[in-house]
C-alpha atoms as a PDB file:
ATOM      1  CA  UNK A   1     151.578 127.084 186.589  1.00  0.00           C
ATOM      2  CA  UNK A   2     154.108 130.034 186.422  1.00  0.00           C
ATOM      3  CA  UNK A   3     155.233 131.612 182.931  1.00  0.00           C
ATOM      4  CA  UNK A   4     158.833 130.045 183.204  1.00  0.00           C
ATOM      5  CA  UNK A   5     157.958 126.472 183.938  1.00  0.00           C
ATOM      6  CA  UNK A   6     155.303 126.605 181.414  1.00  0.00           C
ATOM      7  CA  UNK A   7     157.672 128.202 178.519  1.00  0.00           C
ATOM      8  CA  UNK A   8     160.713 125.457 179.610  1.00  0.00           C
ATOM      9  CA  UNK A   9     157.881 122.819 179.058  1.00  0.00           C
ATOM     10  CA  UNK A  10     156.757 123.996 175.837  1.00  0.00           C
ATOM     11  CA  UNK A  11     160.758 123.728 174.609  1.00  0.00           C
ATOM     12  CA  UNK A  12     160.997 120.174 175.976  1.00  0.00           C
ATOM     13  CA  UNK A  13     158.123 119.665 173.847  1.00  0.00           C
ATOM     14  CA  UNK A  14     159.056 121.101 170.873  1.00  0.00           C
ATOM     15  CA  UNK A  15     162.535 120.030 170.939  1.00  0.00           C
ATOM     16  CA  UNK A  16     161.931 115.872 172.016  1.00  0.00           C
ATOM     17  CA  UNK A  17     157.951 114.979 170.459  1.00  0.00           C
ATOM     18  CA  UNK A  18     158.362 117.927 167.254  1.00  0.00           C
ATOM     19  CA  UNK A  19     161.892 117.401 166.968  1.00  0.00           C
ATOM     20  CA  UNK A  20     162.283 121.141 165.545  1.00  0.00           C
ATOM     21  CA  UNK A  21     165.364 122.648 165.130  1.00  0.00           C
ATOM     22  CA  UNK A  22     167.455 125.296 167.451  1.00  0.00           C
ATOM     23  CA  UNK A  23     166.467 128.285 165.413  1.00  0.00           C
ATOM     24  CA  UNK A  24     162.790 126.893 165.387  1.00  0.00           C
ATOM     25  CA  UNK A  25     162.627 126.481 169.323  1.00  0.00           C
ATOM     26  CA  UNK A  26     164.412 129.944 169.801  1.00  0.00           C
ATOM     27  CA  UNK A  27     161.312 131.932 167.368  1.00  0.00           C
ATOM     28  CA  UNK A  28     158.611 129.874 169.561  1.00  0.00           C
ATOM     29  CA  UNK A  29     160.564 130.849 172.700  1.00  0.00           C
ATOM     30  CA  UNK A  30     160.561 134.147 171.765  1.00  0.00           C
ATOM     31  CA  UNK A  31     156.762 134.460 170.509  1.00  0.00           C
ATOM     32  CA  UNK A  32     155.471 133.495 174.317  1.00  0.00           C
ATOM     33  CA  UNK A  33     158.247 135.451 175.834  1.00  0.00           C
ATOM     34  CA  UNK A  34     156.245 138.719 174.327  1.00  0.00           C
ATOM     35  CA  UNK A  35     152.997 137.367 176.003  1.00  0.00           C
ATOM     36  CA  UNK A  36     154.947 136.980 178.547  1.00  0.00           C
ATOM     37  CA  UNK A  37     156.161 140.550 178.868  1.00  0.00           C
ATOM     38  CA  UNK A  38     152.597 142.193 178.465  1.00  0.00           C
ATOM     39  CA  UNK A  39     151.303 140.660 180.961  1.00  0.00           C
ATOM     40  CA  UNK A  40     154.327 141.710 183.449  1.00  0.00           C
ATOM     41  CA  UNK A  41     153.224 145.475 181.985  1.00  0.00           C
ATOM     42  CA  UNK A  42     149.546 145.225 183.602  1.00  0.00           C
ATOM     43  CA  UNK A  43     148.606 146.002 186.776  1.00  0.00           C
ATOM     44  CA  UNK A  44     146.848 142.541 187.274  1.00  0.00           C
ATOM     45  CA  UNK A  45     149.298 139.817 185.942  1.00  0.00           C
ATOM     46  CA  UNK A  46     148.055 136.530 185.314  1.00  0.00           C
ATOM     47  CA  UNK A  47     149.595 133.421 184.469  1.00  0.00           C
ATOM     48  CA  UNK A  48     149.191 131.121 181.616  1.00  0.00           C
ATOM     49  CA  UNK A  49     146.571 128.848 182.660  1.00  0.00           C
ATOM     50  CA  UNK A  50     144.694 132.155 183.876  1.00  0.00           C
ATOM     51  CA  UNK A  51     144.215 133.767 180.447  1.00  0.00           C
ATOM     52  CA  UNK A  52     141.310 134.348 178.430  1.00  0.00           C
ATOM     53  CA  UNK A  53     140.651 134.889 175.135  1.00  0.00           C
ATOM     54  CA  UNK A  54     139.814 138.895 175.814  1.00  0.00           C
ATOM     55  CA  UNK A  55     143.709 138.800 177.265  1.00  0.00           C
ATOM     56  CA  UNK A  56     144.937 138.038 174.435  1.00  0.00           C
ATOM     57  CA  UNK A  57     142.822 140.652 172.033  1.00  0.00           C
ATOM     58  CA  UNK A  58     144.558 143.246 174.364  1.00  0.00           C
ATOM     59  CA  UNK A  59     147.589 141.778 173.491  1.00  0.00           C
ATOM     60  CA  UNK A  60     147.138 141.954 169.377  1.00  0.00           C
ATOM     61  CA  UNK A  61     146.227 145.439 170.080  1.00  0.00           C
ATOM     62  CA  UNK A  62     149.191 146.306 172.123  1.00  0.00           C
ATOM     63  CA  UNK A  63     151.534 144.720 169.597  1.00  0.00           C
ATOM     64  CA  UNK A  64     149.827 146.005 166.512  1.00  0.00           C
ATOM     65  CA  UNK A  65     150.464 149.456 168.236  1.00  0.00           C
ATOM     66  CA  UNK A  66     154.117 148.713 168.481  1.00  0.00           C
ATOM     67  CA  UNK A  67     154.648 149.068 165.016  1.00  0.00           C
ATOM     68  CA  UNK A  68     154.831 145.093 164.339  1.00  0.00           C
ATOM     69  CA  UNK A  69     154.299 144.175 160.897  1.00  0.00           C
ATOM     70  CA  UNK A  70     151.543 142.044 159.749  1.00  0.00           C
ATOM     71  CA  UNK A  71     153.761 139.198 159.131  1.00  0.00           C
ATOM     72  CA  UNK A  72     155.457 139.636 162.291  1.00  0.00           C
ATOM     73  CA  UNK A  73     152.264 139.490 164.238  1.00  0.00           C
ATOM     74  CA  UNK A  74     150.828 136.400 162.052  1.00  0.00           C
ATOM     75  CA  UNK A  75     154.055 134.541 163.273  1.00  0.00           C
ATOM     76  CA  UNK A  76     153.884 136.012 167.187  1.00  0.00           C
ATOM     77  CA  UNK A  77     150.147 134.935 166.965  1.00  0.00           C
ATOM     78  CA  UNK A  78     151.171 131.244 165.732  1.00  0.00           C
ATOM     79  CA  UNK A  79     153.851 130.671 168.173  1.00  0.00           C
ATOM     80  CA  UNK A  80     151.378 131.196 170.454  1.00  0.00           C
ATOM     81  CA  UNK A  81     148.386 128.988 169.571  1.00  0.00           C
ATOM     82  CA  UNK A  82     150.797 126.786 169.696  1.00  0.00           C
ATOM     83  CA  UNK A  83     152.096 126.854 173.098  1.00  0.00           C
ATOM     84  CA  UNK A  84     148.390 126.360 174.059  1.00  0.00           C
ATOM     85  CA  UNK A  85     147.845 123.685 172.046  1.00  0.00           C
ATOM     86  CA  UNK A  86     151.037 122.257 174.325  1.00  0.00           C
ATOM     87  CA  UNK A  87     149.027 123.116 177.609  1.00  0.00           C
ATOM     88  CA  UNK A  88     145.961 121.492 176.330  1.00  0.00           C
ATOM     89  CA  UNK A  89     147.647 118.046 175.251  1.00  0.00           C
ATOM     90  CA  UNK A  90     149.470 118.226 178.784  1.00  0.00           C
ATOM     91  CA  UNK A  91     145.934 118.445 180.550  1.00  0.00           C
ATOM     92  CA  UNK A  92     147.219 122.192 182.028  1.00  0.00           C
ATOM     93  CA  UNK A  93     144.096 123.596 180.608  1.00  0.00           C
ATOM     94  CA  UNK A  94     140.589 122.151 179.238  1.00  0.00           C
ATOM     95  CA  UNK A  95     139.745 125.105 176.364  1.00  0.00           C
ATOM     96  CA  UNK A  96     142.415 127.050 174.749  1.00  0.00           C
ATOM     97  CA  UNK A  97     141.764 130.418 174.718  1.00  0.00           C
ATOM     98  CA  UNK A  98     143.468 131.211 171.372  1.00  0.00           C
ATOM     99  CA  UNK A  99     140.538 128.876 169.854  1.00  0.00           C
ATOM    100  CA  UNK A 100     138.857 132.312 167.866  1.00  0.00           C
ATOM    101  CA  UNK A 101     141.971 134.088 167.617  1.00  0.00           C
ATOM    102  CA  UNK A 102     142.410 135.311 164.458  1.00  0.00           C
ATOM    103  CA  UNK A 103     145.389 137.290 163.208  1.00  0.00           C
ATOM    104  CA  UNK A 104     145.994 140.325 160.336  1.00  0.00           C
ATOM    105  CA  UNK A 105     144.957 139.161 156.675  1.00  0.00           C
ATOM    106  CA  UNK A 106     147.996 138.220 155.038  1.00  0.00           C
ATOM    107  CA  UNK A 107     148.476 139.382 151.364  1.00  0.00           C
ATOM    108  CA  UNK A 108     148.981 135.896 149.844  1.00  0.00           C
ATOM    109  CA  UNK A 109     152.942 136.597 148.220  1.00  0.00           C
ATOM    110  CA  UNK A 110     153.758 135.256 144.702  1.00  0.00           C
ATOM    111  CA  UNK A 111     157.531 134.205 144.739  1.00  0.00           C
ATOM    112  CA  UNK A 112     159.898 135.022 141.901  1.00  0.00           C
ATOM    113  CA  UNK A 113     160.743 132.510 139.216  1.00  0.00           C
ATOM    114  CA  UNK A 114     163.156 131.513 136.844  1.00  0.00           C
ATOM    115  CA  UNK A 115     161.888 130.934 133.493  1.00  0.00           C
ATOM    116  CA  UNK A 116     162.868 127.455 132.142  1.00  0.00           C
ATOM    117  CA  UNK A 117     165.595 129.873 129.247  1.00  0.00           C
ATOM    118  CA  UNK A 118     166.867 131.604 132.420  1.00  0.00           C
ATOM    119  CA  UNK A 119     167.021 128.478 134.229  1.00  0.00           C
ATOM    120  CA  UNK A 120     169.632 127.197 131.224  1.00  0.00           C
ATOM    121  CA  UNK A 121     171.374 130.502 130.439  1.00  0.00           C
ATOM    122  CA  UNK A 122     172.422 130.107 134.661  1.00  0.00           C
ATOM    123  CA  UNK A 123     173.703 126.953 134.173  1.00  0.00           C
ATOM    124  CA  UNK A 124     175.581 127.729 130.609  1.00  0.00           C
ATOM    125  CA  UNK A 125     177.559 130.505 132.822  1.00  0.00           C
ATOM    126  CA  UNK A 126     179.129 127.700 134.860  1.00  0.00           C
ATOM    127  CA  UNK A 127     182.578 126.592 133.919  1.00  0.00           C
ATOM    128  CA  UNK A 128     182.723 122.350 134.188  1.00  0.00           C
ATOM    129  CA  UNK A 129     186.452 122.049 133.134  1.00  0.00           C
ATOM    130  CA  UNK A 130     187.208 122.591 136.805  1.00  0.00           C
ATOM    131  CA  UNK A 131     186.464 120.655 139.711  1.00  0.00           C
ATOM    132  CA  UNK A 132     184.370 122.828 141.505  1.00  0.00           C
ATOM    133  CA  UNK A 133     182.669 123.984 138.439  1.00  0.00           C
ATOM    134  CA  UNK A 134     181.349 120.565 137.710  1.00  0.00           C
ATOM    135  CA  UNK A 135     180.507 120.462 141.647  1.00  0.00           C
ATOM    136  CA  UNK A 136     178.537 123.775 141.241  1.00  0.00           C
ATOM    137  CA  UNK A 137     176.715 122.456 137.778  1.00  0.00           C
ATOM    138  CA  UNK A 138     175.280 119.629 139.480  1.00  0.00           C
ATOM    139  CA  UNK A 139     174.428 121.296 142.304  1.00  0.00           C
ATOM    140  CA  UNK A 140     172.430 123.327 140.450  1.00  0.00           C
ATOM    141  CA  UNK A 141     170.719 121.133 138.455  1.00  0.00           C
ATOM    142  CA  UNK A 142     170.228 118.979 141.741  1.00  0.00           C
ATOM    143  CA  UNK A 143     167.884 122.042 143.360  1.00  0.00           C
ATOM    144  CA  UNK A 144     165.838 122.499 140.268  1.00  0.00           C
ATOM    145  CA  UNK A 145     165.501 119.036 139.541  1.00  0.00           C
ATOM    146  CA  UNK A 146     164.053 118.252 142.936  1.00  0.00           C
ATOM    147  CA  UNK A 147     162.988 121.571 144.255  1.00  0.00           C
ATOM    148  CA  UNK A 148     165.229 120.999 147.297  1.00  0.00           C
ATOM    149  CA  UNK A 149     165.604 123.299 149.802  1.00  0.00           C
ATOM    150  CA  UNK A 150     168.875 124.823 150.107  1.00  0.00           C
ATOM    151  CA  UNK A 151     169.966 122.763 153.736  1.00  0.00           C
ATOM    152  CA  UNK A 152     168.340 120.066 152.389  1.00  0.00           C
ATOM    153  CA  UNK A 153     170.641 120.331 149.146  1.00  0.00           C
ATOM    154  CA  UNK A 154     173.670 120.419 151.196  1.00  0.00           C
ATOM    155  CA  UNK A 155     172.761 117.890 153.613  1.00  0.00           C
ATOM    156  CA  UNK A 156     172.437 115.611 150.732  1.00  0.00           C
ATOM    157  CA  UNK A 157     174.093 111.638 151.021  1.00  0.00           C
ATOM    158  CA  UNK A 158     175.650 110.120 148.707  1.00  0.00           C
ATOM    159  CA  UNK A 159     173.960 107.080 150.421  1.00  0.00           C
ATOM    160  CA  UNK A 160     170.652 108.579 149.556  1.00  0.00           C
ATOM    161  CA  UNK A 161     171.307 108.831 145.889  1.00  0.00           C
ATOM    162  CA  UNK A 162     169.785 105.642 143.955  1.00  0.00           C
ATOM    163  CA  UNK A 163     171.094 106.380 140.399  1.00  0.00           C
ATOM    164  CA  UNK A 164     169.810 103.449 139.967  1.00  0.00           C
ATOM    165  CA  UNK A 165     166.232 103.974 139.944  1.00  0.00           C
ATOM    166  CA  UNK A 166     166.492 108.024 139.403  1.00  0.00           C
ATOM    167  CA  UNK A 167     165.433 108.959 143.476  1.00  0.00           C
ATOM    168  CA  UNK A 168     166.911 110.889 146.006  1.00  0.00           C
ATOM    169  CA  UNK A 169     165.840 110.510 149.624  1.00  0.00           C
ATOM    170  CA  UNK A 170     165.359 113.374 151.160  1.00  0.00           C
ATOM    171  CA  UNK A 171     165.525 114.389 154.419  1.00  0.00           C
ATOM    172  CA  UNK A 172     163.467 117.610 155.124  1.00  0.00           C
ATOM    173  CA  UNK A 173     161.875 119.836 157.850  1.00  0.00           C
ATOM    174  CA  UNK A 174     161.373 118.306 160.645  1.00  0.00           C
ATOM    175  CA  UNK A 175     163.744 115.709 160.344  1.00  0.00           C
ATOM    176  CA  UNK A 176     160.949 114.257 157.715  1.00  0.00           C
ATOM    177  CA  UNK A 177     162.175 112.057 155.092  1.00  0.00           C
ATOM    178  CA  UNK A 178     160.655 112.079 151.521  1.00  0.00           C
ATOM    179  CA  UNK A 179     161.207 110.508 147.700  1.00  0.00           C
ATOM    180  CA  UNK A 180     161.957 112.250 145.202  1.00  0.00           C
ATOM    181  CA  UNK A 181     162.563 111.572 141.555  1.00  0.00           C
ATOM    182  CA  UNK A 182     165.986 113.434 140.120  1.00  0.00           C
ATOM    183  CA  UNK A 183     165.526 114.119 136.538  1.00  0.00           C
ATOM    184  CA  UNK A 184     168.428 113.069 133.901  1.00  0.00           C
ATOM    185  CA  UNK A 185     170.414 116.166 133.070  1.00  0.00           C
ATOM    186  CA  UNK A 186     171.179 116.519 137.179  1.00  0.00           C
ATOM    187  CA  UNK A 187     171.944 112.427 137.268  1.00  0.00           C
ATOM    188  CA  UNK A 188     174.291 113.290 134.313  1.00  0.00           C
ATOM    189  CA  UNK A 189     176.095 115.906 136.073  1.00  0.00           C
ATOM    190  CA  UNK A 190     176.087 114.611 139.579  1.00  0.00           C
ATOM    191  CA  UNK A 191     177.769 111.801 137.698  1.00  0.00           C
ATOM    192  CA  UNK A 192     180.600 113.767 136.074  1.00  0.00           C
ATOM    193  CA  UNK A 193     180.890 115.759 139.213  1.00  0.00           C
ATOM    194  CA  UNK A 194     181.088 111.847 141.768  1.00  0.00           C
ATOM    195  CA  UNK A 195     183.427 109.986 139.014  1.00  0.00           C
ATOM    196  CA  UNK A 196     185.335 112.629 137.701  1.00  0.00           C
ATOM    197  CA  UNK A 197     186.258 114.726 140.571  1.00  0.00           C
ATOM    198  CA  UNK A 198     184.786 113.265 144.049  1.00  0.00           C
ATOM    199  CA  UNK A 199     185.895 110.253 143.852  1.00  0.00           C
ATOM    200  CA  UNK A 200     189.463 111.108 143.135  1.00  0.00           C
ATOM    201  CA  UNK A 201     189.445 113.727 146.628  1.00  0.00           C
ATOM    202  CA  UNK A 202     192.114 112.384 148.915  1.00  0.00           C
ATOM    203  CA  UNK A 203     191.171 114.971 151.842  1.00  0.00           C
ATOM    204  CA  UNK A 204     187.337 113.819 152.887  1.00  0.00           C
ATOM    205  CA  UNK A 205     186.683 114.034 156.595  1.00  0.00           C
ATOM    206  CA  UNK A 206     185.640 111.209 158.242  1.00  0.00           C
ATOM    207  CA  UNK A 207     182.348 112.457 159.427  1.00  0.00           C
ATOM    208  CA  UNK A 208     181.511 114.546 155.858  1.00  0.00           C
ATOM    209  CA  UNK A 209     182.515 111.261 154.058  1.00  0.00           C
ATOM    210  CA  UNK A 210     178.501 110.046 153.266  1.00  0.00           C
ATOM    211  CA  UNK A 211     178.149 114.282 152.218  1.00  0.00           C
ATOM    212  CA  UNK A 212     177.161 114.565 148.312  1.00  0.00           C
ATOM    213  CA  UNK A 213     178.331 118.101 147.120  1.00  0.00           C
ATOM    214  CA  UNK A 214     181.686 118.376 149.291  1.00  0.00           C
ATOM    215  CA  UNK A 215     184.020 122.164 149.621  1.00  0.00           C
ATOM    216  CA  UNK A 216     187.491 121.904 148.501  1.00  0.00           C
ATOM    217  CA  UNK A 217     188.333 120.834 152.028  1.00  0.00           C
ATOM    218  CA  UNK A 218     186.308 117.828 152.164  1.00  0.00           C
ATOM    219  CA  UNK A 219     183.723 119.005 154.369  1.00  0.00           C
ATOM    220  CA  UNK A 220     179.681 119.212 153.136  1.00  0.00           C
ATOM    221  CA  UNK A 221     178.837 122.879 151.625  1.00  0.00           C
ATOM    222  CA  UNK A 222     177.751 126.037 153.807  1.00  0.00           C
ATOM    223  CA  UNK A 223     174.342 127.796 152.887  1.00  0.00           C
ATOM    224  CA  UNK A 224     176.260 131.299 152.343  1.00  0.00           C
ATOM    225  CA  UNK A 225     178.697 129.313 149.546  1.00  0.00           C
ATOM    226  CA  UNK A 226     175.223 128.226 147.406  1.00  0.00           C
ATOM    227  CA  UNK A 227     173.875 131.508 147.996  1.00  0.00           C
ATOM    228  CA  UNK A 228     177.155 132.569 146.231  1.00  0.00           C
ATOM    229  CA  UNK A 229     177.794 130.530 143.646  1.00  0.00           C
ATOM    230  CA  UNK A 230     174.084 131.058 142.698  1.00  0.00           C
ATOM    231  CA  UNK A 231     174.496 135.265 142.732  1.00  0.00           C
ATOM    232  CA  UNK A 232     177.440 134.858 140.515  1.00  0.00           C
ATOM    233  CA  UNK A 233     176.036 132.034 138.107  1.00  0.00           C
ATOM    234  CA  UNK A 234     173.076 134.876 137.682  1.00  0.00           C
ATOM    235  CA  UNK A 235     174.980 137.717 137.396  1.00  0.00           C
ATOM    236  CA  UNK A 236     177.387 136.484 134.304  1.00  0.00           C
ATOM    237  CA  UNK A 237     173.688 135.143 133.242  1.00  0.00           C
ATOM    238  CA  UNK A 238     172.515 138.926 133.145  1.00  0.00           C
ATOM    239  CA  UNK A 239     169.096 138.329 135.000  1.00  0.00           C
ATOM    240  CA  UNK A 240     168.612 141.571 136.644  1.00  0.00           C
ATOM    241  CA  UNK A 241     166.694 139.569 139.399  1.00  0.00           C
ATOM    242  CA  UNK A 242     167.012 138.800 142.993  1.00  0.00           C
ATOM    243  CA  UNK A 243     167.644 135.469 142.641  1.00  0.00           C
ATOM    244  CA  UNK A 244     168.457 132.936 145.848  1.00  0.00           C
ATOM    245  CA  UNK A 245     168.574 128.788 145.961  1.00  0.00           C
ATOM    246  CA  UNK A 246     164.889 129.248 146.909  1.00  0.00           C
ATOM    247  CA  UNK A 247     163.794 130.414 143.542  1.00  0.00           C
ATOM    248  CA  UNK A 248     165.124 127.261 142.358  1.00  0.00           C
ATOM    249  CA  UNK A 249     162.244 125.331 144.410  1.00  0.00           C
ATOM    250  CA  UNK A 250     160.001 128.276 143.451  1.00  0.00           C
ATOM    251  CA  UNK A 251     160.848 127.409 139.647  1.00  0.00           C
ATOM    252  CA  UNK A 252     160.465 123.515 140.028  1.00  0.00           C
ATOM    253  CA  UNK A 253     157.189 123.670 141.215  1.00  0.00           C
ATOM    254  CA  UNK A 254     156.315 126.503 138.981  1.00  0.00           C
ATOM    255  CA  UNK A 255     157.597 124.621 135.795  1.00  0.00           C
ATOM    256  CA  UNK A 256     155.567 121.422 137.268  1.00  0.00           C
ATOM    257  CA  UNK A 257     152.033 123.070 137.602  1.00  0.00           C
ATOM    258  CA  UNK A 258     152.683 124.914 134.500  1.00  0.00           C
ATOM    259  CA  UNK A 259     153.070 121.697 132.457  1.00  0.00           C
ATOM    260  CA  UNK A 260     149.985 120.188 134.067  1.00  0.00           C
ATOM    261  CA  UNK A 261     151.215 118.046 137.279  1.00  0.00           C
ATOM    262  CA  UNK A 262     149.198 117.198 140.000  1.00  0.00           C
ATOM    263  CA  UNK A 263     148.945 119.598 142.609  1.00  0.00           C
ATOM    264  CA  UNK A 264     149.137 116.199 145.357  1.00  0.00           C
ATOM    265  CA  UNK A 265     152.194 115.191 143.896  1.00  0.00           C
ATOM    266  CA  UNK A 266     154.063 118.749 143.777  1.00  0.00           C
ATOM    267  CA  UNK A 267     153.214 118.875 147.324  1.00  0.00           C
ATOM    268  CA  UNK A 268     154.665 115.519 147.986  1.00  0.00           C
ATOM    269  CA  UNK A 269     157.581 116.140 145.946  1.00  0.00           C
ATOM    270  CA  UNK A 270     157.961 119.395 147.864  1.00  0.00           C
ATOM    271  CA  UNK A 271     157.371 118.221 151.539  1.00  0.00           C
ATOM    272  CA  UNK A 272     154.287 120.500 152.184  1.00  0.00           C
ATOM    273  CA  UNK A 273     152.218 119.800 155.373  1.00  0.00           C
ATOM    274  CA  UNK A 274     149.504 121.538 153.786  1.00  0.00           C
ATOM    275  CA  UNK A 275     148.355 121.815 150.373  1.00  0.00           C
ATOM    276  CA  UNK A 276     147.532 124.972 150.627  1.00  0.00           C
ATOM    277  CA  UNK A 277     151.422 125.924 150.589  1.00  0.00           C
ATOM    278  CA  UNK A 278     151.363 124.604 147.615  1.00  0.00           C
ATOM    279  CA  UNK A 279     148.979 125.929 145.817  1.00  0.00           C
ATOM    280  CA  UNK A 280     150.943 129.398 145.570  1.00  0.00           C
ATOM    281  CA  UNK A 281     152.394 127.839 142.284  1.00  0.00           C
ATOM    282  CA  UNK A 282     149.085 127.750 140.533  1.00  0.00           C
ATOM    283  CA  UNK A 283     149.586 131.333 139.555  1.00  0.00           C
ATOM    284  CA  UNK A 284     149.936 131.865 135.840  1.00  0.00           C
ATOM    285  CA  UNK A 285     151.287 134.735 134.401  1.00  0.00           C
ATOM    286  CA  UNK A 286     148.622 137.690 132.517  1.00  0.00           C
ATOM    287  CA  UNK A 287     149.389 136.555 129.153  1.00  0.00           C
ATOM    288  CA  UNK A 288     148.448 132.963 129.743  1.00  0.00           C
ATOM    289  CA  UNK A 289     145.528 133.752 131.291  1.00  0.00           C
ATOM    290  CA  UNK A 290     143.860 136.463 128.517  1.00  0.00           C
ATOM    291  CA  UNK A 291     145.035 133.813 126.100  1.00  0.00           C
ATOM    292  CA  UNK A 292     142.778 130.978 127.802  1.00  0.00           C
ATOM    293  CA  UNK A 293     139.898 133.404 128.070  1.00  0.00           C
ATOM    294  CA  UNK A 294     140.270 134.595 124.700  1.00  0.00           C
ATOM    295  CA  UNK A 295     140.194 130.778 123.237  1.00  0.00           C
ATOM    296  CA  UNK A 296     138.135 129.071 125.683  1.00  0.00           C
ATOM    297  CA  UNK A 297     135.222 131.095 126.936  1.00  0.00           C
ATOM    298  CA  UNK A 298     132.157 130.799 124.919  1.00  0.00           C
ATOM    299  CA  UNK A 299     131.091 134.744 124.890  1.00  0.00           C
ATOM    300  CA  UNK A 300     134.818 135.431 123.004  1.00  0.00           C
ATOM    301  CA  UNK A 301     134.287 132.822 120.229  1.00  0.00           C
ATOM    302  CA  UNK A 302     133.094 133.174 117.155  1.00  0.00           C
ATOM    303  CA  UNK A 303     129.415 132.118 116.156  1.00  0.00           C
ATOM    304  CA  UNK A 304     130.765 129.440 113.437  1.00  0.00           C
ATOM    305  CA  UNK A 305     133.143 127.731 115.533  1.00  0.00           C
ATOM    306  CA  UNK A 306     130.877 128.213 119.418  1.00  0.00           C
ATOM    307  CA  UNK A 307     128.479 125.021 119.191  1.00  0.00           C
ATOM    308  CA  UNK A 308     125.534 125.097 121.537  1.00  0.00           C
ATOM    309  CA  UNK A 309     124.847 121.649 123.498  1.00  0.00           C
END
């Protein structure tokens, strides 16, 4: 099997059995493509169902001395594991050779976060006498009430709203569709925002009509517009941090594990393949954590209130 049948293959697959999006199929295009490339740079090339696992050490090495970052190769590295794992369910190949590949350590990254005052002084900046103001307010409280990713927050029905019974439906990477409860501050505002204002728009597009949060032209919201109205909500705030709609998520989950949730049900709240992903938000901050060793371990009590079992 040649390189470009292979790679147009491996986008069928992603594309019609993973259903992942454009972008998605483009960054997995472009991972093989590299592997691709080195081997056109050898003197002996081989093709896909030719290479072994010593083919593709040479190949970290040559793109670790390229100057990639660490990150950069950990994602190269997965895009390819998984275009084997393609060949191997398509019977192309018997072993994958990426089986012991292993890429750079990754530094495991603690994301920013809202506390739950900065979380309220952002949404006391926002003006609700106006009709997009009241939009933006339950917007807001609509990504930190269900840690929704921003194109998940503006891909939002109206359909999938059950005021009702306090759930939105969600519908996440993937195309994957998920529950999750809305609190009653962002039912509140959503509900100003739908009665007061949404309701009363006479310019809704035909195809954006189902949309929740809708621009002044009737169509559903642009990521760049919540990245916006976010940056300037913080700003008059005066939190000197970089703050996007993903610290919202960041701060949901944060403010769940915090206040004792179950790590199971962040992660299905969230839409996490993997636990693991999740458990990022089990960091506690330095203060926290001198305070529970200062109370709770036995050496730091005192001898009249320690009681030996």
């Amino acid at each position: 099997m040649e390189w470009n049948s292979a790679i147009n293959g491996f986008k069928a697959y992603l594309m019609l059995e993973r259903s992942l999006s454009e972008n998605s199929i483009m960054a997995y295009e472009d991972d093989v493509l590299k592997l691709h490339q080195y081997f056109q740079t050898l003197d002996n090339p081989k093709n896909p169902i030719e290479v072994v696992y010593e083919d593709l050490e040479g190949f970290l090495h040559f793109i670790s001395d390229l100057g990639l970052g660490a990150r950069t190769q950990a994602r190269i590295i997965s895009g390819i594991k998984s275009f084997y794992k393609y060949l191997l369910l398509e019977d192309v190949i018997n072993d994958s050779p990426t089986e012991l590949l292993e890429g750079p350590k990754l530094p495991r990254k603690i994301p920013d976060v809202l506390s739950y005052d900065e979380i309220t002084a952002v949404m006391a900046t926002i003006d609700v006498s106006t009709a997009h103001g009241q939009r933006n307010r339950a917007m807001l409280e609509t990504l930190y009430a269900c840690g929704l990713r921003v194109t998940e927050l503006i891909t939002l029905k109206l359909s999938h709203y059950f005021d009702d019974v306090g759930y939105v439906k969600v519908l996440g990477k993937n195309n994957k569709e998920r529950i999750v409860p809305i609190g009653s501050e962002a039912m509140k505002q959503i509900g100003f925002y739908v009665e007061g204002y949404r309701n009363h728009m006479d310019n809704i597009h035909s195809d954006h009509n189902d949309f929740l949060f809708l621009n002044r032209r009737g169509k559903h919201l642009s990521r760049i517009m919540v990245f916006n109205v976010i940056k300037e909500a913080v700003a008059k705030a005066g939190i000197d941090k970089s703050i996007s709609p993903h610290t919202f998520r960041h701060s949901f989950a944060t403010h769940l594990v915090e206040g004792g949730a179950d790590l199971r049900a962040v992660q299905e709240m969230l839409g996490h393949e993997s636990i693991t992903t999740t458990e990022i938000y089990t960091h506690l901050d330095t203060a926290y954590l001198r305070n529970t060793i200062m109370n709770c371990h036995p050496r730091n009590k005192s001898r009249e209130s320690y009681v030996y079992s």
